[in-house]
Protein backbone atom coordinates (compact mmCIF):
# COMPACT_ATOMS: atom_id res chain seq x y z
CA UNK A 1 0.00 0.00 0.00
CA UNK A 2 1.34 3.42 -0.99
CA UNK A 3 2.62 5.56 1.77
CA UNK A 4 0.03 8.62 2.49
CA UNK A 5 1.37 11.59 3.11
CA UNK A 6 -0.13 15.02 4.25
CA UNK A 7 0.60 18.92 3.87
CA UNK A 8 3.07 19.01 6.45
CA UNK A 9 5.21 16.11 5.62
CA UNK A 10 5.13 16.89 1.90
CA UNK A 11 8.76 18.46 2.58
CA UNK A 12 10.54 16.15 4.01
CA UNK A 13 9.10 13.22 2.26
CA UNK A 14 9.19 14.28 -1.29
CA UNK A 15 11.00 17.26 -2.11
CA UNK A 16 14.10 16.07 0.18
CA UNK A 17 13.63 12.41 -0.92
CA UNK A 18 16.63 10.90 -1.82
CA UNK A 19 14.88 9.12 -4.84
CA UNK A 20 12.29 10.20 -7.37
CA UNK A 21 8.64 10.19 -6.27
CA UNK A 22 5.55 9.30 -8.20
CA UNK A 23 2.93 11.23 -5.89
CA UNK A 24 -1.21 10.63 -6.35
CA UNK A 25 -3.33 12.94 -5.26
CA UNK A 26 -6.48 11.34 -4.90
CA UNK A 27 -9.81 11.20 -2.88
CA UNK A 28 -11.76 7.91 -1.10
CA UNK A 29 -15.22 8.91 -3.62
CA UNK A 30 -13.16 9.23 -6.60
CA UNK A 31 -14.06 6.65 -8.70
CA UNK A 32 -11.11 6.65 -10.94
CA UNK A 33 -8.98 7.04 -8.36
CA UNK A 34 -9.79 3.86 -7.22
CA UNK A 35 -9.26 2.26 -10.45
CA UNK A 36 -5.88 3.35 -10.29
CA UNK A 37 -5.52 1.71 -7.20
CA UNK A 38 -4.35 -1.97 -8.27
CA UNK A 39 -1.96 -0.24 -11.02
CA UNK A 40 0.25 1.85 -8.24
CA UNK A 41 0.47 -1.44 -5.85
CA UNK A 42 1.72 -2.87 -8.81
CA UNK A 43 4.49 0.01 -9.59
CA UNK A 44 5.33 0.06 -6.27
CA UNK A 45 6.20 -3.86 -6.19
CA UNK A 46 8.03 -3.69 -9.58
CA UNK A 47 9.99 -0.33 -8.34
CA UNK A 48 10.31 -1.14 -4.67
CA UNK A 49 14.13 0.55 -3.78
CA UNK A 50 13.79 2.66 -6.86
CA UNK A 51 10.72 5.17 -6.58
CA UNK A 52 8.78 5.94 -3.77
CA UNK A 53 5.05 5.53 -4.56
CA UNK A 54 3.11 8.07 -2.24
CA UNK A 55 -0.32 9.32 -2.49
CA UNK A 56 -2.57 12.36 -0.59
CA UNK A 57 -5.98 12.74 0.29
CA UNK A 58 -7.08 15.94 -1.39
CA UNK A 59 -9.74 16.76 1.00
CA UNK A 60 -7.32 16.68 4.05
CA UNK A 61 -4.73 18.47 2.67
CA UNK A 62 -5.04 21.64 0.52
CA UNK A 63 -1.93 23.46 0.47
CA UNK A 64 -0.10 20.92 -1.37
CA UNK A 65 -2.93 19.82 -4.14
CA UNK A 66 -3.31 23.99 -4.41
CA UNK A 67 0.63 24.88 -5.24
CA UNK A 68 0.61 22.34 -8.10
CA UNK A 69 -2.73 23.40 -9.52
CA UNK A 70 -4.39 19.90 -8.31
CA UNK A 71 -7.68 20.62 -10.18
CA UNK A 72 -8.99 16.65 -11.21
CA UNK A 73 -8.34 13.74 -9.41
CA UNK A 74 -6.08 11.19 -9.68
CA UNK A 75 -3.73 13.49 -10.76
CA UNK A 76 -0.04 12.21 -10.51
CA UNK A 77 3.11 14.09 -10.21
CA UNK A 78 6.74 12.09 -10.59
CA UNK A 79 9.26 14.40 -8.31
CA UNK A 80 13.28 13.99 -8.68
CA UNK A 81 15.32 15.67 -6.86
CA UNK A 82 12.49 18.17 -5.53
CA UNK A 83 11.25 18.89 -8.72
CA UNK A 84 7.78 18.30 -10.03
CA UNK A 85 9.39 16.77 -13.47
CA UNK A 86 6.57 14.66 -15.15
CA UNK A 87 2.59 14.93 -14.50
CA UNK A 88 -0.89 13.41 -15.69
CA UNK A 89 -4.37 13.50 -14.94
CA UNK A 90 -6.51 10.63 -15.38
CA UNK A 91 -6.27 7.00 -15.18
CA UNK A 92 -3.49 5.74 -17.21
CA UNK A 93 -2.19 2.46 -18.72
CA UNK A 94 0.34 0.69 -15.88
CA UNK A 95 2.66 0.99 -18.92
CA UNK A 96 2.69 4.57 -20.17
CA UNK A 97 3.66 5.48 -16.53
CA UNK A 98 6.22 2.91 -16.38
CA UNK A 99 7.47 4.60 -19.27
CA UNK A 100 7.54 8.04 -17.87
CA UNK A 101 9.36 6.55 -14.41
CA UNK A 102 12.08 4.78 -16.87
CA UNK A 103 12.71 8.25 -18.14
CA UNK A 104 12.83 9.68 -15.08
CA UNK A 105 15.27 6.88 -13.57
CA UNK A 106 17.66 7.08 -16.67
């Protein structure tokens, strides 16, 4: 299960994370979000050491979803090296976004 994270850690755990971060904001009605679900517990198994998957609740936390213009749910933003460097809204394919987190690890 992804790790959740909240407004205040948001810091520490992603922007200082020592590897790249594939963050999803999401919400327990969302519907899509959910779908999603099964493909990030599969990411995180197949990139366990290499990305951290994360996710946060957009209804409990609004400062974060705000400064990246969060405006749909799931959206997902990859993070390297405290940098927002790759983002999408919407469910995706398992393997487009392993294709944007090979870029991002190369």
């Amino acid at each position: 299960m992804s790790k959740a994270i909240n407004d205040a850690d948001f810091d520490s755990q992603v922007l200082k994370a020592d590897k790249p971060v594939l963050l999803d904001f999401w919400a327990p009605w969302c519907g899509p979000c959910k779908v999603m679900l099964p493909v990030m517990e599969e990411l995180e198994a197949q990139y366990a050491g290499k990305v951290e998957i994360m996710k946060m609740n957009v209804d409990e936390n609004m400062d974060v979803p705000s400064k990246f213009n969060v405006m749909s749910i799931p959206t997902f933003i990859i993070f390297k090296k405290g940098e927002a460097v790759k983002s999408f809204v919407g469910t995706r394919s398992k393997e487009d976004i392993v294709k944007d987190l090979d870029e991002v690890l190369s």
